[in-house]
N, C-alpha and C. Protein backbone atom coordinates (compact mmCIF):
# COMPACT_ATOMS: atom_id res chain seq x y z
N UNK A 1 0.82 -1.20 0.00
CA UNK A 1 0.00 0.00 0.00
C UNK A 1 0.86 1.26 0.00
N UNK A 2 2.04 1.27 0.81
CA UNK A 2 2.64 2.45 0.70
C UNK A 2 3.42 2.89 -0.58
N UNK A 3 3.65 1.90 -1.58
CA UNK A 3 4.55 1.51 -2.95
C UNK A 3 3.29 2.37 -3.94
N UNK A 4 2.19 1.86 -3.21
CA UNK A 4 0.81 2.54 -4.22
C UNK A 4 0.67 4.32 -3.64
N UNK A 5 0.48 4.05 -2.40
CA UNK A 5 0.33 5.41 -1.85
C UNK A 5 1.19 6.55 -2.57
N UNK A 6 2.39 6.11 -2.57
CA UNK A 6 3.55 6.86 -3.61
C UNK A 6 3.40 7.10 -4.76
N UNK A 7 3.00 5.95 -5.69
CA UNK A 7 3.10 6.56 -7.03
C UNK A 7 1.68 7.40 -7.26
N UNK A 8 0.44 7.59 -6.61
CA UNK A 8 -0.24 8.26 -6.48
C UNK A 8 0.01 9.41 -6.16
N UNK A 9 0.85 9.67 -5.06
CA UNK A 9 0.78 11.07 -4.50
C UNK A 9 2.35 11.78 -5.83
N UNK A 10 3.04 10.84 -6.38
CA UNK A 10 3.75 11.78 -7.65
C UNK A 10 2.98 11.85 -8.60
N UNK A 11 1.67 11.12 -8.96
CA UNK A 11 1.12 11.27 -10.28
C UNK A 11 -0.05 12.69 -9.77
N UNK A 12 -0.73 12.51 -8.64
CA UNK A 12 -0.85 14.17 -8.22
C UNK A 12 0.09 15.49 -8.13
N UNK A 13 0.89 15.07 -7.90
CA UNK A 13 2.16 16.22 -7.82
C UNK A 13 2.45 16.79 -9.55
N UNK A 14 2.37 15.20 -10.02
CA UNK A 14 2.43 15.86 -11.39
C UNK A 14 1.65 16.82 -12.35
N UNK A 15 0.44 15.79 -11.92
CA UNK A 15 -0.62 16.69 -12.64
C UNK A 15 -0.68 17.93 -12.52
N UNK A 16 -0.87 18.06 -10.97
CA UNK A 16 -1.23 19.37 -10.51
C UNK A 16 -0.35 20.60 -11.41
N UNK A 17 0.80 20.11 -11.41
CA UNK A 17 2.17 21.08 -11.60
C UNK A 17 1.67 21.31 -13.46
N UNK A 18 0.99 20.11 -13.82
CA UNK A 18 1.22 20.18 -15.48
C UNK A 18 0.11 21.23 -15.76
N UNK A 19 -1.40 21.20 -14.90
CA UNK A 19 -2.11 22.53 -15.25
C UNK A 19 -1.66 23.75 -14.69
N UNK A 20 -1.33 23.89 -13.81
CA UNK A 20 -0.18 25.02 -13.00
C UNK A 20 0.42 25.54 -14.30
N UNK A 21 1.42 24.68 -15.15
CA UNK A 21 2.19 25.74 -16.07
C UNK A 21 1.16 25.99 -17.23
N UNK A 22 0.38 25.18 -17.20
CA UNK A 22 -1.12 25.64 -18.77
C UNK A 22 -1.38 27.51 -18.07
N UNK A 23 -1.86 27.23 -17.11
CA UNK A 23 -2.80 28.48 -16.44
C UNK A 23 -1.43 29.99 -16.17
N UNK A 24 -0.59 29.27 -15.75
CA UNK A 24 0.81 30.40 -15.85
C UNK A 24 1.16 30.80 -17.11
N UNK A 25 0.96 29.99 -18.15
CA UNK A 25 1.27 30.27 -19.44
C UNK A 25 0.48 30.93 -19.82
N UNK A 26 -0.86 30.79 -19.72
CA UNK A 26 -1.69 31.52 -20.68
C UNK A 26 -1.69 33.15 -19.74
N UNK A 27 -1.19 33.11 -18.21
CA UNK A 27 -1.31 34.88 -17.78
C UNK A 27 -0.25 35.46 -18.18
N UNK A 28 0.84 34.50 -18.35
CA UNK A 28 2.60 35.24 -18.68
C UNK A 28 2.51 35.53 -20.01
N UNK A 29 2.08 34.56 -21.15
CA UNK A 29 2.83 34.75 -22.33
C UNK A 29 0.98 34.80 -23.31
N UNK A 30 0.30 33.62 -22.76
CA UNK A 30 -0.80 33.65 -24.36
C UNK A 30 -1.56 35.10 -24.29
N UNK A 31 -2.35 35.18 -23.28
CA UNK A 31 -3.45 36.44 -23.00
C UNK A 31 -2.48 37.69 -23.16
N UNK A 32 -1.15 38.09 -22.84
CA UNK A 32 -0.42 39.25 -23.57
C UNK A 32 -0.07 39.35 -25.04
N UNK A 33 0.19 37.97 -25.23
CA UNK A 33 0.26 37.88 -26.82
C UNK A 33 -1.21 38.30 -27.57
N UNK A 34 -1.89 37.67 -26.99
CA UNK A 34 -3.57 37.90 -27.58
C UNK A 34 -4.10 39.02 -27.33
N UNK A 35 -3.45 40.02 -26.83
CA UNK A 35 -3.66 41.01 -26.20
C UNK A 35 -3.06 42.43 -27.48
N UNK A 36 -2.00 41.63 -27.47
CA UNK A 36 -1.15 42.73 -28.59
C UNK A 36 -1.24 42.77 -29.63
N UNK A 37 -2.28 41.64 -30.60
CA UNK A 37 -2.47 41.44 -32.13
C UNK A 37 -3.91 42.10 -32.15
N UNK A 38 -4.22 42.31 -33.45
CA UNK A 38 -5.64 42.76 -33.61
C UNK A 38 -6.90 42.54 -32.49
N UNK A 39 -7.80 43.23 -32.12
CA UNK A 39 -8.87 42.17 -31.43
C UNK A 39 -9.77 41.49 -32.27
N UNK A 40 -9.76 41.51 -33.45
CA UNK A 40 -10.59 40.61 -34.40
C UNK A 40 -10.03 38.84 -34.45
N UNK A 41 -8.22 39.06 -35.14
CA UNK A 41 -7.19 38.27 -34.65
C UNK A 41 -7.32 37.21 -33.14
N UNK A 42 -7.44 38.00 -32.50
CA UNK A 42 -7.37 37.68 -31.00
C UNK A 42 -8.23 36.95 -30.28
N UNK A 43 -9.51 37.24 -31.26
CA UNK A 43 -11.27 36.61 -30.80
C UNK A 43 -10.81 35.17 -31.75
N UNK A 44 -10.59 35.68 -32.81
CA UNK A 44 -10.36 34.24 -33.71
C UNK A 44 -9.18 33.29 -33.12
N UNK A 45 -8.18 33.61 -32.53
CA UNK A 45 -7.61 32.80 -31.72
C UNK A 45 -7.63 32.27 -30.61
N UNK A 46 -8.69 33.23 -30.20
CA UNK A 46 -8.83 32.57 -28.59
C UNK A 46 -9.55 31.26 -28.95
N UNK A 47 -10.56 31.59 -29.82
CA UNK A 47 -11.96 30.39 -30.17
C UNK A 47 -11.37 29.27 -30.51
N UNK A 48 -10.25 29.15 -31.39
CA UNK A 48 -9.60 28.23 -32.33
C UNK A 48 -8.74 27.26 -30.74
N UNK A 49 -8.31 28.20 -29.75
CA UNK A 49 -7.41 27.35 -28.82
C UNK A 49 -8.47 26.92 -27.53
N UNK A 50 -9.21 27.55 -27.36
CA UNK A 50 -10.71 27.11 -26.48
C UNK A 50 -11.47 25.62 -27.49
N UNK A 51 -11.27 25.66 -28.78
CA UNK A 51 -11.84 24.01 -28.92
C UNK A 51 -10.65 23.29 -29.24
N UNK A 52 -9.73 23.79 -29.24
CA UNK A 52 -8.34 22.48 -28.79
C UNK A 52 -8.12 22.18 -28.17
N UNK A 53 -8.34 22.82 -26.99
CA UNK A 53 -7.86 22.73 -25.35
C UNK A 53 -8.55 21.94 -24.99
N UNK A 54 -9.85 21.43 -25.72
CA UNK A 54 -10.75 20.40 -25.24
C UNK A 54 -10.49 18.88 -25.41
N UNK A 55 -9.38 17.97 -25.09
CA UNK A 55 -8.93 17.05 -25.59
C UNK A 55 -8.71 16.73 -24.24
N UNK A 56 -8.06 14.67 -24.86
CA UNK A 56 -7.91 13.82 -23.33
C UNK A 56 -6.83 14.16 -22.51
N UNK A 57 -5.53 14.31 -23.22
CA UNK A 57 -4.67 15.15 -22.30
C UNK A 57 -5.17 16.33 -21.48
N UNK A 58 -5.55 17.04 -21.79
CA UNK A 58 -5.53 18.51 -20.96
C UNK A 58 -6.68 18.09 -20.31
N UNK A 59 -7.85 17.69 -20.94
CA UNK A 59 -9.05 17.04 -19.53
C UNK A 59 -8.21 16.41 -18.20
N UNK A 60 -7.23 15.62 -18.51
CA UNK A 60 -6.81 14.51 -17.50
C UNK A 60 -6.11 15.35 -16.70
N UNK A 61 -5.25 16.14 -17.25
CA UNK A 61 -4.72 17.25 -15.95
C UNK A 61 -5.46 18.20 -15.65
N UNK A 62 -6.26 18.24 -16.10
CA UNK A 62 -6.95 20.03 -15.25
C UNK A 62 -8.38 18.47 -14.75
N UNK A 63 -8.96 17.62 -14.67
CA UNK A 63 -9.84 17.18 -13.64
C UNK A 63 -8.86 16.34 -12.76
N UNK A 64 -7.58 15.62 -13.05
CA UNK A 64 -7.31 14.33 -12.27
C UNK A 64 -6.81 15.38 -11.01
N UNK A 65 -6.17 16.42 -10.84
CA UNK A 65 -5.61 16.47 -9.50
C UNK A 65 -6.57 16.58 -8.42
N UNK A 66 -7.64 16.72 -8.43
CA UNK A 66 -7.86 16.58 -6.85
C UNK A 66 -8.48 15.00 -6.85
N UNK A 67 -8.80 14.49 -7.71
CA UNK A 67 -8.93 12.80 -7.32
C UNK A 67 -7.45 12.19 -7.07
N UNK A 68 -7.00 12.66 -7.55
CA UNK A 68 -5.31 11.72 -7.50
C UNK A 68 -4.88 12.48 -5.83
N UNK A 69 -5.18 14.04 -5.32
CA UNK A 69 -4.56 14.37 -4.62
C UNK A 69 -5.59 13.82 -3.43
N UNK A 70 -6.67 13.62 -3.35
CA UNK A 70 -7.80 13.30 -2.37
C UNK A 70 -7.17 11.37 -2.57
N UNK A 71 -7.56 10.81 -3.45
CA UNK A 71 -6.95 9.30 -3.36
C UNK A 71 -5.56 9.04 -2.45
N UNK A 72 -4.27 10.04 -2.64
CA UNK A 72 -3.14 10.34 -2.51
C UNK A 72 -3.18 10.23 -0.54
N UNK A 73 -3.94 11.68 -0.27
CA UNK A 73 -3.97 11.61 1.00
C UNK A 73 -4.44 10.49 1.49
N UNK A 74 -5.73 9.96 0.89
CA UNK A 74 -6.34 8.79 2.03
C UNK A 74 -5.65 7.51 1.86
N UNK A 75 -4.56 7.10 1.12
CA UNK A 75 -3.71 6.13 0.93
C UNK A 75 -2.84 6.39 2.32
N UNK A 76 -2.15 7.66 1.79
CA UNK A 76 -1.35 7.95 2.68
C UNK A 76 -1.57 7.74 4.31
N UNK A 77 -2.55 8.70 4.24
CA UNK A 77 -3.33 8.38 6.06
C UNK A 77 -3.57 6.70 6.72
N UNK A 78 -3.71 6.34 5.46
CA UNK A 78 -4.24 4.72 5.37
C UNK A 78 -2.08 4.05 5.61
N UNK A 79 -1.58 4.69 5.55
CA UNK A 79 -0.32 4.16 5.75
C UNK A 79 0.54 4.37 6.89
N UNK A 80 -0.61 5.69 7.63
CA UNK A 80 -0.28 5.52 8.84
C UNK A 80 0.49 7.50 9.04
N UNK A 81 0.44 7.92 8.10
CA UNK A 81 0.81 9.03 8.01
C UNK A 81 0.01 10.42 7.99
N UNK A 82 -0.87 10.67 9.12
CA UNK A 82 -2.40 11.44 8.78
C UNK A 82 -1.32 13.14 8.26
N UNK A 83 -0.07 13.78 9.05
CA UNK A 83 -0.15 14.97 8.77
C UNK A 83 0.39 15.07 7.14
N UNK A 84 0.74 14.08 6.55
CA UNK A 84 0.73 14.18 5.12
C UNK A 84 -0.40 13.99 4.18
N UNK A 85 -0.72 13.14 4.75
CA UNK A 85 -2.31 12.99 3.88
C UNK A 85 -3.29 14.09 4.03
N UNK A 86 -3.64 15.05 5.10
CA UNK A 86 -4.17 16.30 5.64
C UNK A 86 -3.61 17.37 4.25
N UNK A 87 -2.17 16.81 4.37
CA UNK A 87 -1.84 18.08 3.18
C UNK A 87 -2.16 18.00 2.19
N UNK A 88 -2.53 16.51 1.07
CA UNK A 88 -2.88 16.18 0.07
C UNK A 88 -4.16 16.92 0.03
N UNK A 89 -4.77 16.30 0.91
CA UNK A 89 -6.25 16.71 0.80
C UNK A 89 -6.87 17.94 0.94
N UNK A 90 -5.84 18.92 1.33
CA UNK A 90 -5.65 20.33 1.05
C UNK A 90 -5.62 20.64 -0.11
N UNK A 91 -4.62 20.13 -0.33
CA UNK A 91 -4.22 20.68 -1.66
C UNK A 91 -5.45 20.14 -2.58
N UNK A 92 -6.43 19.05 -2.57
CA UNK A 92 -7.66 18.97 -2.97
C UNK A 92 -8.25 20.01 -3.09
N UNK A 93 -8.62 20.48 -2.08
CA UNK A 93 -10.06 21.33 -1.56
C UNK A 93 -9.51 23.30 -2.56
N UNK A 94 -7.74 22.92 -2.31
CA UNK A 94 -7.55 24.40 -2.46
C UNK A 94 -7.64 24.30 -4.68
N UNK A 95 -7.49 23.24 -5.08
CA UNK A 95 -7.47 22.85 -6.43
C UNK A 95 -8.72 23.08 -6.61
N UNK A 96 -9.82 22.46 -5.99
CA UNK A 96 -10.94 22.24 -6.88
C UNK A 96 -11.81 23.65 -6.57
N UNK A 97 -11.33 24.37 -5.21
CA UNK A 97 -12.16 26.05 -5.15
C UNK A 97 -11.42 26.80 -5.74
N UNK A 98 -10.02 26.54 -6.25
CA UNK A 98 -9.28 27.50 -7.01
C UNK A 98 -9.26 27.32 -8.44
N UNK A 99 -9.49 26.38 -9.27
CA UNK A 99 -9.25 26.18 -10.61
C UNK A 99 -10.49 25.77 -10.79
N UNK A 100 -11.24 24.70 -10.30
CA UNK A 100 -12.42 24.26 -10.86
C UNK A 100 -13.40 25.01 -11.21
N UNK A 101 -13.94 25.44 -9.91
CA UNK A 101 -15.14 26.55 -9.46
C UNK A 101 -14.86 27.60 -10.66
N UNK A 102 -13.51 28.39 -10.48
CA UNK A 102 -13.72 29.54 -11.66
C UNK A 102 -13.83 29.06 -13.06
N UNK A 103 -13.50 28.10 -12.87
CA UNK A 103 -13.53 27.79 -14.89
C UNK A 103 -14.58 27.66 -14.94
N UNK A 104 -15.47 26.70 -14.16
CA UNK A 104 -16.90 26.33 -14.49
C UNK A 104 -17.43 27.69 -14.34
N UNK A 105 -17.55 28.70 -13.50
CA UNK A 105 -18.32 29.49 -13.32
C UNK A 105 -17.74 31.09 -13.68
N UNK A 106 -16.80 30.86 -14.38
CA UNK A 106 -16.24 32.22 -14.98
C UNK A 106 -15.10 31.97 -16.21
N UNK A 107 -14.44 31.38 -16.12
CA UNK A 107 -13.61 31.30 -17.26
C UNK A 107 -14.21 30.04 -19.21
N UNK A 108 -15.31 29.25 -18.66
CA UNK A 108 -15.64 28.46 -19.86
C UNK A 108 -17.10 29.45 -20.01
N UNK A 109 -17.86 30.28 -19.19
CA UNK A 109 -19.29 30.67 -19.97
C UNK A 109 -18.09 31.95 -20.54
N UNK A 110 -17.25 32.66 -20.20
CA UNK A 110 -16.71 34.03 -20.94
C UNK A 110 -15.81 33.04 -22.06
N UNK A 111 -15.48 31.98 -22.23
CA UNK A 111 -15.33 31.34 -23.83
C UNK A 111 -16.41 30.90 -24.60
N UNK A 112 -17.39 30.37 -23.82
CA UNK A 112 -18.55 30.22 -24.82
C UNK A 112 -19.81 31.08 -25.49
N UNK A 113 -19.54 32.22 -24.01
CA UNK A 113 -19.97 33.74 -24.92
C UNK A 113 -18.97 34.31 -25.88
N UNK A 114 -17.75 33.89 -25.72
CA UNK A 114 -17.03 34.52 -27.15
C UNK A 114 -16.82 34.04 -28.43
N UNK A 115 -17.44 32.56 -28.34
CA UNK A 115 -17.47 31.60 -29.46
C UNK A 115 -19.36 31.59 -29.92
N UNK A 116 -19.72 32.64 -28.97
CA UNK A 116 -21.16 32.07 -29.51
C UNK A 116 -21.60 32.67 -30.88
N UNK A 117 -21.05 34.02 -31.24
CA UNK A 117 -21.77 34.57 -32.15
C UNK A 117 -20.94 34.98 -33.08
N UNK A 118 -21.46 35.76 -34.34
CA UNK A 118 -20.47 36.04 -35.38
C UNK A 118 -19.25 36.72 -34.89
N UNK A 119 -17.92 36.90 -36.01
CA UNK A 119 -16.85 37.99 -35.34
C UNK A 119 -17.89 38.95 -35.47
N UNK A 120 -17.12 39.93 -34.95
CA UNK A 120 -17.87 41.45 -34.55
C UNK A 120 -17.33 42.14 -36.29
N UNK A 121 -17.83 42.85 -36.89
CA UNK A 121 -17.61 42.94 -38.39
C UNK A 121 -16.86 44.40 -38.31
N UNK A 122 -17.07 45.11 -37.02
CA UNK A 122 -16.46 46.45 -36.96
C UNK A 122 -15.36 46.20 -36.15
N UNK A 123 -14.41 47.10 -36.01
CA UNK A 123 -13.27 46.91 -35.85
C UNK A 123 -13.20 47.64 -34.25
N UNK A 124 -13.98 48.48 -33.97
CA UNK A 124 -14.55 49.06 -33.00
C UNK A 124 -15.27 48.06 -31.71
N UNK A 125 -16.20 47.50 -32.34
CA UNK A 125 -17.16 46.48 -31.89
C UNK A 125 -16.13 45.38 -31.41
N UNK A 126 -15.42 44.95 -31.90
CA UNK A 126 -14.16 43.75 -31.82
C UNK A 126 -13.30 43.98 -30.72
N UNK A 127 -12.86 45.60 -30.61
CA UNK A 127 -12.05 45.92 -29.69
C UNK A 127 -12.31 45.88 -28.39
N UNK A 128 -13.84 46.55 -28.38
CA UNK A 128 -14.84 45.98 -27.05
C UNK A 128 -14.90 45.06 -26.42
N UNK A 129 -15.34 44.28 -27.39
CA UNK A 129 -15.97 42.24 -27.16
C UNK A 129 -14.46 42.13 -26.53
N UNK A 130 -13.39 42.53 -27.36
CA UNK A 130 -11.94 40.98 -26.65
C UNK A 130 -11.19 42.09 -25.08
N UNK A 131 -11.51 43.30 -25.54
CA UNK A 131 -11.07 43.99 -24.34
C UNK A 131 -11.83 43.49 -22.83
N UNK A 132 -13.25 43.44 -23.17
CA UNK A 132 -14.17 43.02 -22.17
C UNK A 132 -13.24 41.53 -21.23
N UNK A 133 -13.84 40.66 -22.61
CA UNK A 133 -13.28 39.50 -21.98
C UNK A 133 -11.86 39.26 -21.89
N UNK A 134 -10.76 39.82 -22.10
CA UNK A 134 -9.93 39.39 -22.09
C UNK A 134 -9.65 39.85 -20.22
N UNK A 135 -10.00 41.01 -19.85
CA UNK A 135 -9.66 41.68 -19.16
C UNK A 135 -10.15 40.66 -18.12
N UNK A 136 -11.58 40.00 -17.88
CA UNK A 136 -11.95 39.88 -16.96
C UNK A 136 -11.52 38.26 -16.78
N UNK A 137 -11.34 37.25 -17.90
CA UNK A 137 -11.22 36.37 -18.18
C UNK A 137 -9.32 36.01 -17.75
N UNK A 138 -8.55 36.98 -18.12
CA UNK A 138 -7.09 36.71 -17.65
C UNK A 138 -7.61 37.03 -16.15
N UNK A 139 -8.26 37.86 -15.52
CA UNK A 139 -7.67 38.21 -14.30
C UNK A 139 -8.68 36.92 -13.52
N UNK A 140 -9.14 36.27 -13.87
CA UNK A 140 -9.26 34.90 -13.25
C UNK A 140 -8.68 34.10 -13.39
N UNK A 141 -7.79 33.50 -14.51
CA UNK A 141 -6.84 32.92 -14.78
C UNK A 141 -5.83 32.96 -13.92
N UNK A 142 -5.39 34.62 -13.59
CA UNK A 142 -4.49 34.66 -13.00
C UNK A 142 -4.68 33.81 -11.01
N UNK A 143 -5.77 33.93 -10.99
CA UNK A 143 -6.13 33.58 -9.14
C UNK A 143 -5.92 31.40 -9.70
N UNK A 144 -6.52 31.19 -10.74
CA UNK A 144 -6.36 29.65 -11.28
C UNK A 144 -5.02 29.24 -11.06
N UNK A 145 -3.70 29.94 -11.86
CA UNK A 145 -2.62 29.88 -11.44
C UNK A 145 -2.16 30.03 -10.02
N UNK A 146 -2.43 31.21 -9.75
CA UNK A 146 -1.92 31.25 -8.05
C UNK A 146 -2.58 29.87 -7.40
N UNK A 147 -3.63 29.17 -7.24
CA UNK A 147 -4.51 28.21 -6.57
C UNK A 147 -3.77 26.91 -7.28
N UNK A 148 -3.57 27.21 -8.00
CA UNK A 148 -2.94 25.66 -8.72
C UNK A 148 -1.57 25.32 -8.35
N UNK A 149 -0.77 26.57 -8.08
CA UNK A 149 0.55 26.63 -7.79
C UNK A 149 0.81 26.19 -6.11
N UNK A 150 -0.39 26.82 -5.52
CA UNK A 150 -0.26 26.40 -4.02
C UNK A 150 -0.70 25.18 -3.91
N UNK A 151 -1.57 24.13 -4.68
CA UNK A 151 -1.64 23.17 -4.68
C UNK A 151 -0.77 21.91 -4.97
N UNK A 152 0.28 23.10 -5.98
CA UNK A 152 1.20 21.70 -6.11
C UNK A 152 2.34 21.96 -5.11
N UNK A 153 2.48 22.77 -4.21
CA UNK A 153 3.53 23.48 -3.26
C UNK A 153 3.09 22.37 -1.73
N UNK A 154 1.55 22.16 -1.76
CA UNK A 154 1.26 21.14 -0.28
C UNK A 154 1.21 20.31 -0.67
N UNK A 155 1.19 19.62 -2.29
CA UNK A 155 1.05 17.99 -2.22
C UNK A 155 2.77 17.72 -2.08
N UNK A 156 3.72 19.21 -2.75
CA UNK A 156 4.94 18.74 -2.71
C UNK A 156 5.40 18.77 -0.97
N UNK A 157 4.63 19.55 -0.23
CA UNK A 157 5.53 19.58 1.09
C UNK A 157 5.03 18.16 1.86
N UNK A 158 3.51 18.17 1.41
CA UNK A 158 2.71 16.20 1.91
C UNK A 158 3.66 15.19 1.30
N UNK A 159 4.61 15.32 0.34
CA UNK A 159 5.82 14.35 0.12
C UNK A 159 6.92 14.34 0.88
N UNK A 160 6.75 15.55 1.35
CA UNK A 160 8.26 16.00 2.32
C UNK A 160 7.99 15.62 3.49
N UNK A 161 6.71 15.53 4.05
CA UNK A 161 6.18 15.23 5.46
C UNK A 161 6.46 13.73 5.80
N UNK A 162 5.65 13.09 4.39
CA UNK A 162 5.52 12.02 4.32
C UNK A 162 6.85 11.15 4.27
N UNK A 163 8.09 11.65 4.07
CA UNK A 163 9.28 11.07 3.55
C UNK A 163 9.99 11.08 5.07
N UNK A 164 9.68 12.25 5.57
CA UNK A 164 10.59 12.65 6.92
C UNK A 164 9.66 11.83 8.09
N UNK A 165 8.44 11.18 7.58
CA UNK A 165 8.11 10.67 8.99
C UNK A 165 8.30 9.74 9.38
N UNK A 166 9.03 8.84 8.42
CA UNK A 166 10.01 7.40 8.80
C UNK A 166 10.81 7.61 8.82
């Protein structure tokens, strides 16, 4: 059990860390890039990477970490180690109110209102629409990253706990 407990709590560590750099990437480098080309450009790219992003890879890391990190802890606890497993399961609770919650409830309806209707045909009108969302849509992104990052910071210190308590 503890041979299992392990490779669970690195395949959470991993995950976590692999949407961590998606959500850092898109506040550091995509949403400034998308920011600085046309907003007509910018609507058409966001749309084009909002139905790519929809695939089995990127599903598996942005849903598996808090099952892998919730599985992770109760292995762990189950091995006799509760203040590491406490941290996993932190790092659960802080994943799924920090990344989940906003995507479902702020970051996928401000992509599917921007994929819903024609481009904007004025150049004016365009600048609006991606200014709107871009503005409000990165600055949730950005709290996704911060929440994702502290999540992979307690499943990594629930390894450190867990290592130092034998």
């Amino acid at each position: 059990m503890v041979v299992l407990a392990g490779v669970v709590a690195v395949v959470a560590l991993v995950l976590t860390a692999a949407v961590s750099g998606v959500f850092f990437a898109f506040s550091t480098s995509v949403m400034p890039g998308l920011d600085a080309i046309g907003a007509g450009d910018a609507i058409v790219a966001m749309n084009s990477i909002d139905r790519k992003i929809l695939n089995p890879v990127f599903l598996t890391s942005f849903v598996g970490p808090p099952v892998a990190a919730v599985a992770a802890g109760v292995l762990i606890m189950a091995a006799g180690s509760t203040p590491a497993g406490l941290l996993f399961l932190a790092a659960a609770v802080v994943y799924l109110l920090g990344c989940i919650v906003p995507t479902a409830r702020v970051n996928v309806p401000l992509n599917n209102a921007l994929g819903a209707g024609p481009l904007p045909a004025d150049r004016d009108e365009a600048t609006r629409v991606w200014t709107g969302y871009s503005a409000r849509w990165t600055r949730w992104n950005h709290w996704r990253a911060v929440f994702s990052l502290v999540a992979v910071a307690l499943s990594g210190v629930g390894l450190l706990v867990w290592g130092y308590a034998d």
